[in-house]
Protein backbone atom coordinates (compact mmCIF):
# COMPACT_ATOMS: atom_id res chain seq x y z
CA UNK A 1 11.39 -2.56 4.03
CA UNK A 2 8.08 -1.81 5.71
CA UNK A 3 7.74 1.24 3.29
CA UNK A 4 8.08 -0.91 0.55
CA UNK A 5 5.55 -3.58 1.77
CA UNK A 6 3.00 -0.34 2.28
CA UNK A 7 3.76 0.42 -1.37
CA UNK A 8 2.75 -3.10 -2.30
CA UNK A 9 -0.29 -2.91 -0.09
CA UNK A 10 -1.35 0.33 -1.49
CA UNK A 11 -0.96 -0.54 -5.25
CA UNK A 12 -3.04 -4.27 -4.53
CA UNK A 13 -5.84 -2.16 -2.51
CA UNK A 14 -5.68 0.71 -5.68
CA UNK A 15 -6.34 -2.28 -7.97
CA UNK A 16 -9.00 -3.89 -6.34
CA UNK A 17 -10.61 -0.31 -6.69
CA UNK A 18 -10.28 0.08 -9.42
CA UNK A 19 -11.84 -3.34 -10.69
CA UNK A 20 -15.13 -3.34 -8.22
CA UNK A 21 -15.37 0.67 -10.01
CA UNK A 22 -15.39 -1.13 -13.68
CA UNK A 23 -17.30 -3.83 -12.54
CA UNK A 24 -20.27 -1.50 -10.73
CA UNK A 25 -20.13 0.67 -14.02
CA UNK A 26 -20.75 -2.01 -16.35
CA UNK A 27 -23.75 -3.49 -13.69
CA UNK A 28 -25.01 -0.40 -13.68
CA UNK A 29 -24.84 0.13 -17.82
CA UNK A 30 -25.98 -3.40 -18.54
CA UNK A 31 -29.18 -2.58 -16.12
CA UNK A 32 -29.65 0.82 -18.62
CA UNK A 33 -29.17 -0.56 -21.94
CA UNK A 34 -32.69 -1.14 -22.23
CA UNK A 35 -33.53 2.80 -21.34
CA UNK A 36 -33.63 5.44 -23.51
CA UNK A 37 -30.32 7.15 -25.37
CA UNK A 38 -31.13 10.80 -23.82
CA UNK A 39 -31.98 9.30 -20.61
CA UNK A 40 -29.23 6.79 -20.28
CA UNK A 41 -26.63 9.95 -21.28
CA UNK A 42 -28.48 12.46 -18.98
CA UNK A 43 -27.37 9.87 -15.75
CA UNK A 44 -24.16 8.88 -17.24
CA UNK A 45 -22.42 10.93 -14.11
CA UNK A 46 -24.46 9.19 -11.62
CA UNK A 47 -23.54 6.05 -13.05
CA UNK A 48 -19.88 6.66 -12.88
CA UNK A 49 -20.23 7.96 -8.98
CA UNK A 50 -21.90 5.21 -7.92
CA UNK A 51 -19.61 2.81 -9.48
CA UNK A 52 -17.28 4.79 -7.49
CA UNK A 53 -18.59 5.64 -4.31
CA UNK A 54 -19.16 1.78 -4.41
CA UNK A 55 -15.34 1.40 -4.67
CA UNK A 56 -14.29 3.18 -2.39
CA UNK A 57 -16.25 1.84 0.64
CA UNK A 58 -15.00 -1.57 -0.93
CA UNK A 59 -12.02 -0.33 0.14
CA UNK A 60 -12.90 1.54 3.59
CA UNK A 61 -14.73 -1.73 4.53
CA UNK A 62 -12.15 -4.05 4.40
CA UNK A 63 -10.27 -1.64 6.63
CA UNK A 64 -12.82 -1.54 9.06
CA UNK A 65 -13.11 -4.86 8.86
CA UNK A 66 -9.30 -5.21 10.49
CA UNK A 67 -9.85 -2.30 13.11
CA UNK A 68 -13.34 -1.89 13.38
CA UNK A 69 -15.43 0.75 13.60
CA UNK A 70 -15.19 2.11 17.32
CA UNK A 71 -11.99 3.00 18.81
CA UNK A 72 -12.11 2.16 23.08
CA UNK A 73 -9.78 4.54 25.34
CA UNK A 74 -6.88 2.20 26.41
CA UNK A 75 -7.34 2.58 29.84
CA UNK A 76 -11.23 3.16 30.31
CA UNK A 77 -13.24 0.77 27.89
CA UNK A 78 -16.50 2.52 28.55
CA UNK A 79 -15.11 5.80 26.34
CA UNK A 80 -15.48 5.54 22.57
CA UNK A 81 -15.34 7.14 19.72
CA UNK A 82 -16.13 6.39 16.19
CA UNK A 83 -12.98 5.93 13.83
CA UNK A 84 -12.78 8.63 10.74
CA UNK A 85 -13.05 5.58 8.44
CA UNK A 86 -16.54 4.73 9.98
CA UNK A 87 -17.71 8.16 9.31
CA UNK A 88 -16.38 8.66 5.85
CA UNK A 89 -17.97 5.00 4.95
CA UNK A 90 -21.50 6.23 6.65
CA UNK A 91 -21.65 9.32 4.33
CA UNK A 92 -20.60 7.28 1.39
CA UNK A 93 -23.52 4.87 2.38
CA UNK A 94 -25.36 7.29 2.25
CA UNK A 95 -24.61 9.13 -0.68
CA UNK A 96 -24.44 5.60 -2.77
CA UNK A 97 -28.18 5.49 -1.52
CA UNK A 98 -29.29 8.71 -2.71
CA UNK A 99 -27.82 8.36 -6.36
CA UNK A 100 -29.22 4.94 -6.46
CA UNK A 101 -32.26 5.95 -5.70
CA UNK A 102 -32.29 9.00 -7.93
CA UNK A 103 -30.69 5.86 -10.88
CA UNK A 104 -34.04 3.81 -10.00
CA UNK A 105 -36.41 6.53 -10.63
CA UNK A 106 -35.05 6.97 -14.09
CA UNK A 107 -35.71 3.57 -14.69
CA UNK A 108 -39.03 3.59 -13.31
CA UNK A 109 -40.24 6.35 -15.08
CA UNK A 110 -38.94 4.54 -18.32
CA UNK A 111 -41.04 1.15 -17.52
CA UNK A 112 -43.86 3.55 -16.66
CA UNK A 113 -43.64 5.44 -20.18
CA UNK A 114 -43.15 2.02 -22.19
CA UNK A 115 -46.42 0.31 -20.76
CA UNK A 116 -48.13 3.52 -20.91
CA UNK A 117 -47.66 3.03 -25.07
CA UNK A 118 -48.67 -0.26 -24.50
CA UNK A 119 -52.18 0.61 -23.63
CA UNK A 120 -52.79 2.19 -26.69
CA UNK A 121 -52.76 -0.87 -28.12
CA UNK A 122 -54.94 -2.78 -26.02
């Protein structure tokens, strides 16, 4: 029985992932439509893993969110250690920073190039 309830937990959590991943990717596209074809294709992979990297630590948060981040030694309180979840959801933190980052500079460098042309008109 409890196997069976995992099962159910485990498909419900998969689905949730899977919708925050489509609905990241289609932020992340509507916020590029604007930007140029070549440019738009050339981040197409750093669309898609932030979209998922964003999943997943949907995901790894709301398990930390039931046990927490810190593990405390049963019998002495002042011992800790962080839990394997907390680390993996720090380097995905990370990670979803850099590629966001590296998504914004695209799209600065495309605002920068369209007002550029817009001088020459002034």
């Amino acid at each position: 029985m409890v196997c069976a309830q995992w099962e159910i937990m485990e498909g419900l959590m998969e689905m949730k992932k899977s919708e925050v991943y489509i609905a990241e990717l289609a932020k992340i596209q509507d916020i590029f439509k604007g930007v140029e074809e070549t440019k738009r294709r050339l981040v197409e992979g750093l669309m898609e893993d932030a979209a998922f990297l964003r999943a997943e630590n949907t995901v790894i948060k709301e398990s930390l969110s039931k046990g927490g981040m810190v593990k405390s030694h049963p019998k002495n309180p002042d011992i800790q250690k962080s839990t394997e979840a907390a680390k993996q959801y720090l380097r995905n933190v990370n990670s979803y920073a850099v590629v966001i980052k590296a998504l914004n500079s695209v799209l600065s460098k495309d605002i920068t190039e369209e007002d550029g042309d817009l001088d020459e008109f002034e």
